[in-house]
PDB file of N, CA and C in Angstrom:
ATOM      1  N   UNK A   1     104.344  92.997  93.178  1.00  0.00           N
ATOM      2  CA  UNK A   1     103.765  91.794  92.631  1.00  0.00           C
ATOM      3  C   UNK A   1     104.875  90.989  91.985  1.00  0.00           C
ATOM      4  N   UNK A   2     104.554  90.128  92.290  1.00  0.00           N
ATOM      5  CA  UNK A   2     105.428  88.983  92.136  1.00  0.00           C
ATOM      6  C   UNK A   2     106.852  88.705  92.448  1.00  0.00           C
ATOM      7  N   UNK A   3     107.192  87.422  93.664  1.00  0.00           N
ATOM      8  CA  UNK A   3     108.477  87.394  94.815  1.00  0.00           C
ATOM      9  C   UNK A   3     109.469  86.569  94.219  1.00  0.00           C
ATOM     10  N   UNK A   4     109.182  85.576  93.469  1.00  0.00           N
ATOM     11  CA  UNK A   4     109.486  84.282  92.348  1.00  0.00           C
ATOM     12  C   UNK A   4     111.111  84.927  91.336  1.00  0.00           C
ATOM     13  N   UNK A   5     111.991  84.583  91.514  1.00  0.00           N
ATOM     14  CA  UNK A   5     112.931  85.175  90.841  1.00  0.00           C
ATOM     15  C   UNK A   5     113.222  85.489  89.359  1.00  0.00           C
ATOM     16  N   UNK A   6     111.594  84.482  88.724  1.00  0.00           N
ATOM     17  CA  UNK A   6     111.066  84.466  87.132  1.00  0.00           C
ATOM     18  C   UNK A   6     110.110  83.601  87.548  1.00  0.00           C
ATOM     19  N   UNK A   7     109.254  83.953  85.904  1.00  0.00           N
ATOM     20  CA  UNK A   7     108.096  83.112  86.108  1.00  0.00           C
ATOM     21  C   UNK A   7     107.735  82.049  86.091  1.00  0.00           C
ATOM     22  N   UNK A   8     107.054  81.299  86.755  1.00  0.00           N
ATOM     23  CA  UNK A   8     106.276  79.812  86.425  1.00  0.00           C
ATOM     24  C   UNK A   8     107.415  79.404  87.437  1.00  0.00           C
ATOM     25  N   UNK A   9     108.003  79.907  88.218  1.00  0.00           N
ATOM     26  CA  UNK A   9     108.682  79.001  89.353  1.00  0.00           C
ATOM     27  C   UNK A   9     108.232  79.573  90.860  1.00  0.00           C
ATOM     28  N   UNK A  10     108.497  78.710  92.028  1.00  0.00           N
ATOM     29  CA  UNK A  10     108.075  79.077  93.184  1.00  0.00           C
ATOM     30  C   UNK A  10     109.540  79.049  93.848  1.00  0.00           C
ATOM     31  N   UNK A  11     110.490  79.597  92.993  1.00  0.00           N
ATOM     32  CA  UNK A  11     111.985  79.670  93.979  1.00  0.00           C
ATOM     33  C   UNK A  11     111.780  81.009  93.791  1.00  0.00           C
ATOM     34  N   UNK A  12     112.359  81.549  95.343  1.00  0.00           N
ATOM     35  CA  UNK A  12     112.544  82.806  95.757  1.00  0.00           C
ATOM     36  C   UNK A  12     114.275  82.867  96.159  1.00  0.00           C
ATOM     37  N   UNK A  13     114.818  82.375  96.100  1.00  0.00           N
ATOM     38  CA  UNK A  13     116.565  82.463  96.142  1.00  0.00           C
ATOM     39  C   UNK A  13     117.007  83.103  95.465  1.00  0.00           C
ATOM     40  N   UNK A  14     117.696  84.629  96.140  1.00  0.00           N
ATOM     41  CA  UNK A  14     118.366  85.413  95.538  1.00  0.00           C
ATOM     42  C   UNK A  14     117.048  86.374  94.177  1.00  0.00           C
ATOM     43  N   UNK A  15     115.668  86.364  94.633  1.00  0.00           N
ATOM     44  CA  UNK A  15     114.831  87.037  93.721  1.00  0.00           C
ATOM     45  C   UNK A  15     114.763  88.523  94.183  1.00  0.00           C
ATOM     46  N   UNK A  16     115.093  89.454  93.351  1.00  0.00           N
ATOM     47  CA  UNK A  16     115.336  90.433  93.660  1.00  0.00           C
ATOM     48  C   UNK A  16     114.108  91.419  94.277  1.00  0.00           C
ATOM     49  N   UNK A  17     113.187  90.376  94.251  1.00  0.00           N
ATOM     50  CA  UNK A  17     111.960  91.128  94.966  1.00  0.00           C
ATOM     51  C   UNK A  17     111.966  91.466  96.965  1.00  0.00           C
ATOM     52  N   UNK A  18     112.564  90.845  97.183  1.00  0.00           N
ATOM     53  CA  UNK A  18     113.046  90.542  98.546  1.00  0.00           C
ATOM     54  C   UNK A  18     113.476  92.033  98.787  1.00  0.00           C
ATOM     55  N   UNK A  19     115.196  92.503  97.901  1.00  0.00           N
ATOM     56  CA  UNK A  19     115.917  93.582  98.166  1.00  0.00           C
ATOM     57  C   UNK A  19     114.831  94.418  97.844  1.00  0.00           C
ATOM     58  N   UNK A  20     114.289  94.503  96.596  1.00  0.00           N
ATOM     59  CA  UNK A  20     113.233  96.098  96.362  1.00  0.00           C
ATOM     60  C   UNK A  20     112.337  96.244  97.998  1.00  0.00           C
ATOM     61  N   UNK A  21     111.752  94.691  98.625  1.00  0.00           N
ATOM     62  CA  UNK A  21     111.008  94.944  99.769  1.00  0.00           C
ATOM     63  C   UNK A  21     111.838  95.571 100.593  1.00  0.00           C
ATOM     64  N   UNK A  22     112.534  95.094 101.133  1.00  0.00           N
ATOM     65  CA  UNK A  22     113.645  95.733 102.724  1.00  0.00           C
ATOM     66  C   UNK A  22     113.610  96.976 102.261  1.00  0.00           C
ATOM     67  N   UNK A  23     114.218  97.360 100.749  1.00  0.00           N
ATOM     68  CA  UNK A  23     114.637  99.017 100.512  1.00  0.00           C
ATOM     69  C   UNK A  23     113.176  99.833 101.115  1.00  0.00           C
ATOM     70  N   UNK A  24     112.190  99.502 100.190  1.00  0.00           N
ATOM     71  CA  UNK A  24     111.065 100.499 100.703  1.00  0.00           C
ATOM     72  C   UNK A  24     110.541 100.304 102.404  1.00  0.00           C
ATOM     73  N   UNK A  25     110.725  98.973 102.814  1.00  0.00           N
ATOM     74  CA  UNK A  25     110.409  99.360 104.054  1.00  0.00           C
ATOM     75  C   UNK A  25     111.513  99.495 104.759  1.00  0.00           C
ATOM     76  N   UNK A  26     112.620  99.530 104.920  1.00  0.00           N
ATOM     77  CA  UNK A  26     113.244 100.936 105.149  1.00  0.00           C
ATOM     78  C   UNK A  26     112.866 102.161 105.166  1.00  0.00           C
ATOM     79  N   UNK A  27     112.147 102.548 104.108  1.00  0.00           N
ATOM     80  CA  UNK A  27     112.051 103.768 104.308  1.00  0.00           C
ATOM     81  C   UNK A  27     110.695 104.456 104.792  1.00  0.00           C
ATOM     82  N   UNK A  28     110.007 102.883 104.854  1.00  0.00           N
ATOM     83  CA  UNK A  28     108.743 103.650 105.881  1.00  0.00           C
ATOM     84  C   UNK A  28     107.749 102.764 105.307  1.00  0.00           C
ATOM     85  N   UNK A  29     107.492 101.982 103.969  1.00  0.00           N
ATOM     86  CA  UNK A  29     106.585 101.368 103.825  1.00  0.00           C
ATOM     87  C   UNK A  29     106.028 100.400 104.002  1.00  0.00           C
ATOM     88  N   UNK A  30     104.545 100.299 104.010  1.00  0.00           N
ATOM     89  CA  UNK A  30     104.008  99.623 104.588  1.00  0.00           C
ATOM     90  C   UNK A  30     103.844  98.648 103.010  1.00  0.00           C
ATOM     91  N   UNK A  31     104.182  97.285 103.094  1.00  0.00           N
ATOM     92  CA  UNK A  31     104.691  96.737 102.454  1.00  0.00           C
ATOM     93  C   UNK A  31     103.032  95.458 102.164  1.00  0.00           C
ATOM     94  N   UNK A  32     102.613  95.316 100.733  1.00  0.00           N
ATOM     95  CA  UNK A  32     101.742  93.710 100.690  1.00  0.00           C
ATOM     96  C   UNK A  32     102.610  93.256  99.310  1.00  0.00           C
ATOM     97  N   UNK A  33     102.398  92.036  99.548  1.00  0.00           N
ATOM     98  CA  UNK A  33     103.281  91.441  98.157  1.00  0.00           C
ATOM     99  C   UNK A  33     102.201  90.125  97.865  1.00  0.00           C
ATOM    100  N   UNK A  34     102.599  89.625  96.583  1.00  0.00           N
ATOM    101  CA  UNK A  34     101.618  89.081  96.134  1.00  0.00           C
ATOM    102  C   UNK A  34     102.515  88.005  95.024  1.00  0.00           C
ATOM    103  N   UNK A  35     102.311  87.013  94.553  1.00  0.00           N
ATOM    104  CA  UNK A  35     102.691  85.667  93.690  1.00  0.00           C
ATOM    105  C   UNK A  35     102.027  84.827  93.470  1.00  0.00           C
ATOM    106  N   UNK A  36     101.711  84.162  92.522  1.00  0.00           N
ATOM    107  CA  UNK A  36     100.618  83.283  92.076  1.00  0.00           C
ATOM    108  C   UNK A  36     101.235  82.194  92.292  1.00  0.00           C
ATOM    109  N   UNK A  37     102.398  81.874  92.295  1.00  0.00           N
ATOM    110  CA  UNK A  37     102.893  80.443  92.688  1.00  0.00           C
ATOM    111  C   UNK A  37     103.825  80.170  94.241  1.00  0.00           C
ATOM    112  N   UNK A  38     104.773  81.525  94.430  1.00  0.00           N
ATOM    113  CA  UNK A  38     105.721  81.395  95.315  1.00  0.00           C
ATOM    114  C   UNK A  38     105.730  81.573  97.012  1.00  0.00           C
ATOM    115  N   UNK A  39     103.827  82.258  97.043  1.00  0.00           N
ATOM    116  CA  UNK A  39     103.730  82.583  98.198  1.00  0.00           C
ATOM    117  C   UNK A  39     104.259  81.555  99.627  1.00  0.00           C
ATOM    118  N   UNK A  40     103.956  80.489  99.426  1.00  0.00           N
ATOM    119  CA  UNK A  40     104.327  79.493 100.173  1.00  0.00           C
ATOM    120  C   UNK A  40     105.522  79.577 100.877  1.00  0.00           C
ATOM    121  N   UNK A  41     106.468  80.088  99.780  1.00  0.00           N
ATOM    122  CA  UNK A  41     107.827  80.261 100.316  1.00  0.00           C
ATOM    123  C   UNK A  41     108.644  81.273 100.859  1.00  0.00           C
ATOM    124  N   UNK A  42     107.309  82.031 100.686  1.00  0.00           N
ATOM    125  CA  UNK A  42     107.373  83.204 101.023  1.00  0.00           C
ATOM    126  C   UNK A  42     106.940  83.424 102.569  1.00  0.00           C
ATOM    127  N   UNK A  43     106.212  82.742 102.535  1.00  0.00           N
ATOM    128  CA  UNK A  43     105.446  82.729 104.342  1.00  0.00           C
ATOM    129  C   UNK A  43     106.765  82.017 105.071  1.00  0.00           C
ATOM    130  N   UNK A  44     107.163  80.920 104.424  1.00  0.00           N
ATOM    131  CA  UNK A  44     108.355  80.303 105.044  1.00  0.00           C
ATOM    132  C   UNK A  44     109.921  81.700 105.650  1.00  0.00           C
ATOM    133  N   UNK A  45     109.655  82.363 104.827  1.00  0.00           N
ATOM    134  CA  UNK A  45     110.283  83.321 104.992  1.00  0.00           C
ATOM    135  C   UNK A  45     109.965  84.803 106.250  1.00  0.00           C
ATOM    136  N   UNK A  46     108.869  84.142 107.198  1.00  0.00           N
ATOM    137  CA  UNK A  46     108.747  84.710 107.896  1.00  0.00           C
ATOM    138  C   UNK A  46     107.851  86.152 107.189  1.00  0.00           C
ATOM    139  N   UNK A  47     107.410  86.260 106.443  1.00  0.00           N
ATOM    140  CA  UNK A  47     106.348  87.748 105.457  1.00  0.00           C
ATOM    141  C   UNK A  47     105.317  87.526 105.466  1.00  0.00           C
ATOM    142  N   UNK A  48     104.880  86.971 106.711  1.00  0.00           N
ATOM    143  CA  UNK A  48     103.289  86.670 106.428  1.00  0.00           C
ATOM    144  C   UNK A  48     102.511  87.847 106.343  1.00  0.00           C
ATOM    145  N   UNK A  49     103.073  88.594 107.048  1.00  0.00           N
ATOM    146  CA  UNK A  49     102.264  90.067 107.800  1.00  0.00           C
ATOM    147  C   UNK A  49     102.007  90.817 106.570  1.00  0.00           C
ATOM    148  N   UNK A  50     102.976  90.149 105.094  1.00  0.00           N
ATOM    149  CA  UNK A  50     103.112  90.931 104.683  1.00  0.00           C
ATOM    150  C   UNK A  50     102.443  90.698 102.843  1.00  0.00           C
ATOM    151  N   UNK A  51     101.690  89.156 103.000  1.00  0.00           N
ATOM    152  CA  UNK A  51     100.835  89.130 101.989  1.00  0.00           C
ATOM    153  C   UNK A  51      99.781  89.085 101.518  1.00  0.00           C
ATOM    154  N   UNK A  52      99.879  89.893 100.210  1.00  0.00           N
ATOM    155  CA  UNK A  52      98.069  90.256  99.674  1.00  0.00           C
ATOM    156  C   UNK A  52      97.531  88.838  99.288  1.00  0.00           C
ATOM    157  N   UNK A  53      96.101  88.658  99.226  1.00  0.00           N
ATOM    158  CA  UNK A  53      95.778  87.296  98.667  1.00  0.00           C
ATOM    159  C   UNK A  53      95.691  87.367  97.371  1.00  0.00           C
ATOM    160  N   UNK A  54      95.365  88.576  96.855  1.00  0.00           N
ATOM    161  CA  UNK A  54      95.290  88.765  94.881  1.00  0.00           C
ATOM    162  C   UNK A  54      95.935  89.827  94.580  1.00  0.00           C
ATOM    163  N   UNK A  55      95.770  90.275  93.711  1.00  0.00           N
ATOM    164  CA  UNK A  55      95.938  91.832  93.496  1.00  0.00           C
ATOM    165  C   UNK A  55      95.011  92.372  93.310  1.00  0.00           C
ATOM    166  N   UNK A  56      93.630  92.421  93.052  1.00  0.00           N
ATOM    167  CA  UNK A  56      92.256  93.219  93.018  1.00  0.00           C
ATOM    168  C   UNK A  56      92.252  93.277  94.408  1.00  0.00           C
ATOM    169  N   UNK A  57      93.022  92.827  95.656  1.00  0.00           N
ATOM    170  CA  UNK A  57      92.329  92.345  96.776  1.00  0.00           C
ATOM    171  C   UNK A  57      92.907  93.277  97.563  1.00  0.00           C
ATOM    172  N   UNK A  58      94.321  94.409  97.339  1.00  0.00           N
ATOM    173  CA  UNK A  58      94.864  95.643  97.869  1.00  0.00           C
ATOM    174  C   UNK A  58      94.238  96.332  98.383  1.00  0.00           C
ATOM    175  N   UNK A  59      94.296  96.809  99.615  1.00  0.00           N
ATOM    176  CA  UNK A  59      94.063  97.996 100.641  1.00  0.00           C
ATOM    177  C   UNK A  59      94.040  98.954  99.161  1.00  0.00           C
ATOM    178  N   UNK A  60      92.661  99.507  99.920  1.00  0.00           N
ATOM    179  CA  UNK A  60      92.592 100.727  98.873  1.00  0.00           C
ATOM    180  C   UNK A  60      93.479 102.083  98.698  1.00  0.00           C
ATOM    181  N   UNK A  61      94.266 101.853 100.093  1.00  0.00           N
ATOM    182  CA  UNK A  61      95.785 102.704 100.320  1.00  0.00           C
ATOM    183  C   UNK A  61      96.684 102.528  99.514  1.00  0.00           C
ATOM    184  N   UNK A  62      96.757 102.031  98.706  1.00  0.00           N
ATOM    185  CA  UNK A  62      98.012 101.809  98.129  1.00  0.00           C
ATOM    186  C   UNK A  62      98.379 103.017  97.219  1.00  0.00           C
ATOM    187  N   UNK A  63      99.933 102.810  96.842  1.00  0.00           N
ATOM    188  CA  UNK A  63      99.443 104.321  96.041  1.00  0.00           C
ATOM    189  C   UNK A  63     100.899 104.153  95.163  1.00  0.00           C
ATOM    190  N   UNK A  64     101.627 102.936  95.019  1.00  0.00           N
ATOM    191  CA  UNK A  64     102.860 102.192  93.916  1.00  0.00           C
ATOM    192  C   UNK A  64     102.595 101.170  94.388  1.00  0.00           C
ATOM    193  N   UNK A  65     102.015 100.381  93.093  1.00  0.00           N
ATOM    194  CA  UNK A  65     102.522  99.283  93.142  1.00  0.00           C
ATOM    195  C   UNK A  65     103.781  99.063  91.992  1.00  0.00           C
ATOM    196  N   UNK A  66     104.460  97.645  92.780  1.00  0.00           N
ATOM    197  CA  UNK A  66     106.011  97.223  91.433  1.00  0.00           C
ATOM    198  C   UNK A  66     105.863  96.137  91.941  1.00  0.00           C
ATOM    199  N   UNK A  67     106.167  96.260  89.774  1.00  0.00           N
ATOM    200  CA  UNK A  67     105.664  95.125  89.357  1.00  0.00           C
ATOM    201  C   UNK A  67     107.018  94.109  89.040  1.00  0.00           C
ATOM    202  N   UNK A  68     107.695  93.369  89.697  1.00  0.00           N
ATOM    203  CA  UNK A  68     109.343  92.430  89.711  1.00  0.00           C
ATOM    204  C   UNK A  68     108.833  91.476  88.904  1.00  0.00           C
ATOM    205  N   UNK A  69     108.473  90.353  88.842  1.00  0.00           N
ATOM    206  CA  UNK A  69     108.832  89.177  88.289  1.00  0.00           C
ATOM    207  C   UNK A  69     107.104  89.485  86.956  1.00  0.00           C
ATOM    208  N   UNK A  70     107.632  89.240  85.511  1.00  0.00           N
ATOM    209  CA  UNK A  70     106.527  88.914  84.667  1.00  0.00           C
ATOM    210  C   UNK A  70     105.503  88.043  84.750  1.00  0.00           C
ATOM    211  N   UNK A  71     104.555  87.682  85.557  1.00  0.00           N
ATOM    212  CA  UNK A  71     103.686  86.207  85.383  1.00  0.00           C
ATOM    213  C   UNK A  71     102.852  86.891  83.955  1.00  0.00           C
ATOM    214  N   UNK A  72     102.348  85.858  83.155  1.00  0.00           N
ATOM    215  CA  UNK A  72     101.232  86.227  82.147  1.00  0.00           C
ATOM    216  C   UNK A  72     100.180  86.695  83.134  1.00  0.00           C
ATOM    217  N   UNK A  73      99.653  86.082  84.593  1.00  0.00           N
ATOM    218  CA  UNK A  73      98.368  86.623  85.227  1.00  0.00           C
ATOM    219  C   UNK A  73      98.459  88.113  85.661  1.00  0.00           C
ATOM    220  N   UNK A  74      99.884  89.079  85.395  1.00  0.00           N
ATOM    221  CA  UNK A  74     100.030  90.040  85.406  1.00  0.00           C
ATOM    222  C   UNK A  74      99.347  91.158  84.262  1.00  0.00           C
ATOM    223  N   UNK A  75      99.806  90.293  82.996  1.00  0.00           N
ATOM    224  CA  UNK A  75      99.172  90.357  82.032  1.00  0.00           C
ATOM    225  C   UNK A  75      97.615  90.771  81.400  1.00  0.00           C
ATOM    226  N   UNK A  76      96.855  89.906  82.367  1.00  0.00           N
ATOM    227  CA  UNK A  76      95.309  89.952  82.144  1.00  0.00           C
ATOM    228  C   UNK A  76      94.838  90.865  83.222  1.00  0.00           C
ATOM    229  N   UNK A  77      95.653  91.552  83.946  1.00  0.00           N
ATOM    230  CA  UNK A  77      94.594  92.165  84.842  1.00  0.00           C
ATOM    231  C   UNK A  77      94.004  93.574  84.420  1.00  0.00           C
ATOM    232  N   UNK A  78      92.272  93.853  84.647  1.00  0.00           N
ATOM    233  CA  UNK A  78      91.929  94.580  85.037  1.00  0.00           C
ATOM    234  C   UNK A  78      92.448  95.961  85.536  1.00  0.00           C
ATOM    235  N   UNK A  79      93.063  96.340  84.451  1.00  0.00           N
ATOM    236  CA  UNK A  79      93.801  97.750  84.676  1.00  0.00           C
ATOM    237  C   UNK A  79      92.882  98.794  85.396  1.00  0.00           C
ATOM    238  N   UNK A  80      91.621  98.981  84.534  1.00  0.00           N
ATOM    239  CA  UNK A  80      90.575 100.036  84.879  1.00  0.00           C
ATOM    240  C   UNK A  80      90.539  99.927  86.459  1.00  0.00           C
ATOM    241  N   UNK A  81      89.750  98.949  86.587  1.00  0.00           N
ATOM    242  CA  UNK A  81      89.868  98.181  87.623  1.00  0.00           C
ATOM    243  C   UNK A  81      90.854  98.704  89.272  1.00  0.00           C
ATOM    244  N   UNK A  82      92.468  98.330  88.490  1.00  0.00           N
ATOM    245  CA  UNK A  82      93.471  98.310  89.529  1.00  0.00           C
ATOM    246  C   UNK A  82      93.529  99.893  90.318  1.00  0.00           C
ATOM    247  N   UNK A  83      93.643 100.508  88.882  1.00  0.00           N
ATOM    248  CA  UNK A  83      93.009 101.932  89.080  1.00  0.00           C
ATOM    249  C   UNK A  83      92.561 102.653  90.015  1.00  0.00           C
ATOM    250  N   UNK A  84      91.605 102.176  89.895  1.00  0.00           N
ATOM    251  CA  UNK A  84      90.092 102.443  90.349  1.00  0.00           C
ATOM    252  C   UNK A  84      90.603 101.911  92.309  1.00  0.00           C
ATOM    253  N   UNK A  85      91.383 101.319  92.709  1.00  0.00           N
ATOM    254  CA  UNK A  85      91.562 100.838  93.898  1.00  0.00           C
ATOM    255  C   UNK A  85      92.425 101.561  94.884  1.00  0.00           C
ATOM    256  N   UNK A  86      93.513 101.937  93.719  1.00  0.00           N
ATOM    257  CA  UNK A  86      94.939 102.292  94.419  1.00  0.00           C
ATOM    258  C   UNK A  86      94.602 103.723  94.732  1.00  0.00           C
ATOM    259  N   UNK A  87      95.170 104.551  95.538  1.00  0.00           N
ATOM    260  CA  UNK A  87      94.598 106.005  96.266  1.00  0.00           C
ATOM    261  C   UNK A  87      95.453 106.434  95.114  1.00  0.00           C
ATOM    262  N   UNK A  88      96.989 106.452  95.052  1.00  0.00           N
ATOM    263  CA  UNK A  88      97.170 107.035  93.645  1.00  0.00           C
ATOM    264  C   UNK A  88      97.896 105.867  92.589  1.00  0.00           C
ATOM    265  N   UNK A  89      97.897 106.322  91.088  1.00  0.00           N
ATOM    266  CA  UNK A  89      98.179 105.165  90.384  1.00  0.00           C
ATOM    267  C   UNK A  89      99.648 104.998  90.260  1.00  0.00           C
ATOM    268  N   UNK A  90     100.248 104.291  90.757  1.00  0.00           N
ATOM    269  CA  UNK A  90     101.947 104.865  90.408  1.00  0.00           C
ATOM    270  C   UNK A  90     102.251 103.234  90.092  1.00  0.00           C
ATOM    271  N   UNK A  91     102.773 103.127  89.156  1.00  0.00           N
ATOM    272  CA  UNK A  91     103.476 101.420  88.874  1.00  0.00           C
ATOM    273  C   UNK A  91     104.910 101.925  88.248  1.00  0.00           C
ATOM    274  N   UNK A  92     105.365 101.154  89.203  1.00  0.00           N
ATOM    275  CA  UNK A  92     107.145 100.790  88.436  1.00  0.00           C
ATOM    276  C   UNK A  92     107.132  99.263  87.803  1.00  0.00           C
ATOM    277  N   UNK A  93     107.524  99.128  86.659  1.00  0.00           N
ATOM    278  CA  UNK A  93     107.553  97.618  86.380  1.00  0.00           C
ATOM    279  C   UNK A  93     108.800  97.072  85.739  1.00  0.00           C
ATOM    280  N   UNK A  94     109.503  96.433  86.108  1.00  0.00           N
ATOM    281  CA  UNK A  94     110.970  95.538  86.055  1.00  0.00           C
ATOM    282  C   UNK A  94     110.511  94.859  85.138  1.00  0.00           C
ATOM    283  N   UNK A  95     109.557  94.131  84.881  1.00  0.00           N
ATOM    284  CA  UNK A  95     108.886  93.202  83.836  1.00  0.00           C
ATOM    285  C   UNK A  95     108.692  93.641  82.585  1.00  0.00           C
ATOM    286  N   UNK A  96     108.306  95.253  82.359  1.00  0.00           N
ATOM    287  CA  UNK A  96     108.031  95.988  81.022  1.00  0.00           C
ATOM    288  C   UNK A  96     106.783  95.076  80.702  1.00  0.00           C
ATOM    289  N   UNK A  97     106.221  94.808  81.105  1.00  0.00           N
ATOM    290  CA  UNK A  97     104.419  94.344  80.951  1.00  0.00           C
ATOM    291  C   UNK A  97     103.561  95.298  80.002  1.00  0.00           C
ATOM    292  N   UNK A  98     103.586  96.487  80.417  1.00  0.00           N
ATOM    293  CA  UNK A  98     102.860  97.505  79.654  1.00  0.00           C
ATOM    294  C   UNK A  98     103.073  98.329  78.810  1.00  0.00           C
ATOM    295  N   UNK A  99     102.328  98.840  78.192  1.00  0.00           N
ATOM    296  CA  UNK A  99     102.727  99.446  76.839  1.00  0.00           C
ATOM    297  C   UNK A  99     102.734 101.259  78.072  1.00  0.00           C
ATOM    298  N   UNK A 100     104.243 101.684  77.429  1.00  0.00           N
ATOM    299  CA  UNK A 100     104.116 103.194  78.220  1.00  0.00           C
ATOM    300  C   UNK A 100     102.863 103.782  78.168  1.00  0.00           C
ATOM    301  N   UNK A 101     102.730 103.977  77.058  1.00  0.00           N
ATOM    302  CA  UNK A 101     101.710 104.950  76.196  1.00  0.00           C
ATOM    303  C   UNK A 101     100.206 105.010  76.773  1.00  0.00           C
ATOM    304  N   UNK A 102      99.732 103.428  77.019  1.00  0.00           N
ATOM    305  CA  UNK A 102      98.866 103.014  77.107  1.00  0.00           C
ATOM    306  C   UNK A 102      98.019 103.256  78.429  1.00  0.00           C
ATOM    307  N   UNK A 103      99.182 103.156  79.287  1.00  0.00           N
ATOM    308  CA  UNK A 103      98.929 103.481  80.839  1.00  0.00           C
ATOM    309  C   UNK A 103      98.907 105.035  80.842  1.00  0.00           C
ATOM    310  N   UNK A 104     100.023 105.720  80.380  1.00  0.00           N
ATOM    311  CA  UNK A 104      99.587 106.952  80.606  1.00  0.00           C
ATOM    312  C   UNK A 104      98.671 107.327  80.256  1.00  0.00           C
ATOM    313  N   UNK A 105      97.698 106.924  78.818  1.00  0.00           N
ATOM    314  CA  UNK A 105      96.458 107.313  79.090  1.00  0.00           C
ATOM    315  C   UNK A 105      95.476 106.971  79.817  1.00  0.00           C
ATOM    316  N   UNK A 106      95.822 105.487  80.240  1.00  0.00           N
ATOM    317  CA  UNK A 106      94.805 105.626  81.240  1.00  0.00           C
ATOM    318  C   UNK A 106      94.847 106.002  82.736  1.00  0.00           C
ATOM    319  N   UNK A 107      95.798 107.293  82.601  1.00  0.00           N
ATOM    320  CA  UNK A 107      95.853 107.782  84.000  1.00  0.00           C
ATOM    321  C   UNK A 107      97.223 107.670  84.851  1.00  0.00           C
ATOM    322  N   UNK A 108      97.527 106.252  84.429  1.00  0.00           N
ATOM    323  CA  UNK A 108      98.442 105.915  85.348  1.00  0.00           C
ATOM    324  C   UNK A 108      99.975 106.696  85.347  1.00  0.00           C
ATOM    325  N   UNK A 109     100.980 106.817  86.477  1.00  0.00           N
ATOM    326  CA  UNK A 109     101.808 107.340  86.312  1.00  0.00           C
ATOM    327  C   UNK A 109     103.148 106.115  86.337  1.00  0.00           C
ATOM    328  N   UNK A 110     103.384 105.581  84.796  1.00  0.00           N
ATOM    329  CA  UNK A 110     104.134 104.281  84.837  1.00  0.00           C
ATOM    330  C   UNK A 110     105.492 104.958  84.708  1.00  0.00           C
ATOM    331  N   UNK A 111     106.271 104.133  85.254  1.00  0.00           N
ATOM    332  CA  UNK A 111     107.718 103.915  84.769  1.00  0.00           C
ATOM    333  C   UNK A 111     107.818 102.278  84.739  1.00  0.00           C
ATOM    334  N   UNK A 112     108.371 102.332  83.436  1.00  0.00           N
ATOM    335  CA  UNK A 112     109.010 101.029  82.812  1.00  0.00           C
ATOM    336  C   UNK A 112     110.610 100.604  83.168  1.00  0.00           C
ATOM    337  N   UNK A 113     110.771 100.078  83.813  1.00  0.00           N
ATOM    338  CA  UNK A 113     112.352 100.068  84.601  1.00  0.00           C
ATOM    339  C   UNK A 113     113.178  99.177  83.225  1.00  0.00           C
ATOM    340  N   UNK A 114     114.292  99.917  82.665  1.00  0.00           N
ATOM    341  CA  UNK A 114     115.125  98.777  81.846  1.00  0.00           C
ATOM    342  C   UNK A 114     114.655  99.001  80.374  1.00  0.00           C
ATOM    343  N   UNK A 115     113.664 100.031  80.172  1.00  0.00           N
ATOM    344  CA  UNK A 115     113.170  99.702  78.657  1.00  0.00           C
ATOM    345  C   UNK A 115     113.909 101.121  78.134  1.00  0.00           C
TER     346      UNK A 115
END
């Protein structure tokens, strides 16, 4: 979640969400990505195949999501919720969005990248 190289912009130049994509699909994954502002430029980029329309809106396969660029709409989501979708809960987040503590109790298996 999120392709935007920071928030509240729709430039994807040099956003490090790009490299985290190639790495994992490299290694086999099946890749959806998601941005509240940047998608556009993102399709331009030839990834169509490869975006979610929300994030409640994930194949119930999923089983990590990472989390790159901070939007606040990252912020408000429906944790229980996200949960409740993904086959297992695994979030990496570059953003530090969440409180460690908080997720691990609710299940989730977070790593906070950078904190």
């Amino acid at each position: 979640m999120g392709l935007a190289f920071k928030p509240n912009t729709d430039d994807i130049r040099e956003a490090k969400s790009f490299e985290i994509i190639n790495l994992l699909a490299a290694e086999g994954a099946k890749i959806k990505a998601y941005d509240p502002v940047a998608m556009e430029n993102a399709k331009k980029l030839c990834l169509m195949s490869i975006i979610a329309p929300v994030p409640m809106k994930l194949p119930r396969t999923v089983t990590l999501l990472v989390i790159v660029t901070e939007w606040n709409e990252f912020r408000l989501l429906n944790l229980e919720k996200l949960k409740s979708i993904m086959r297992k809960p695994f979030i990496f987040d570059a953003g530090n969005m969440y409180n460690p503590k908080q997720m691990e109790k609710m299940g989730f298996h977070y790593y906070s990248i950078g904190r």
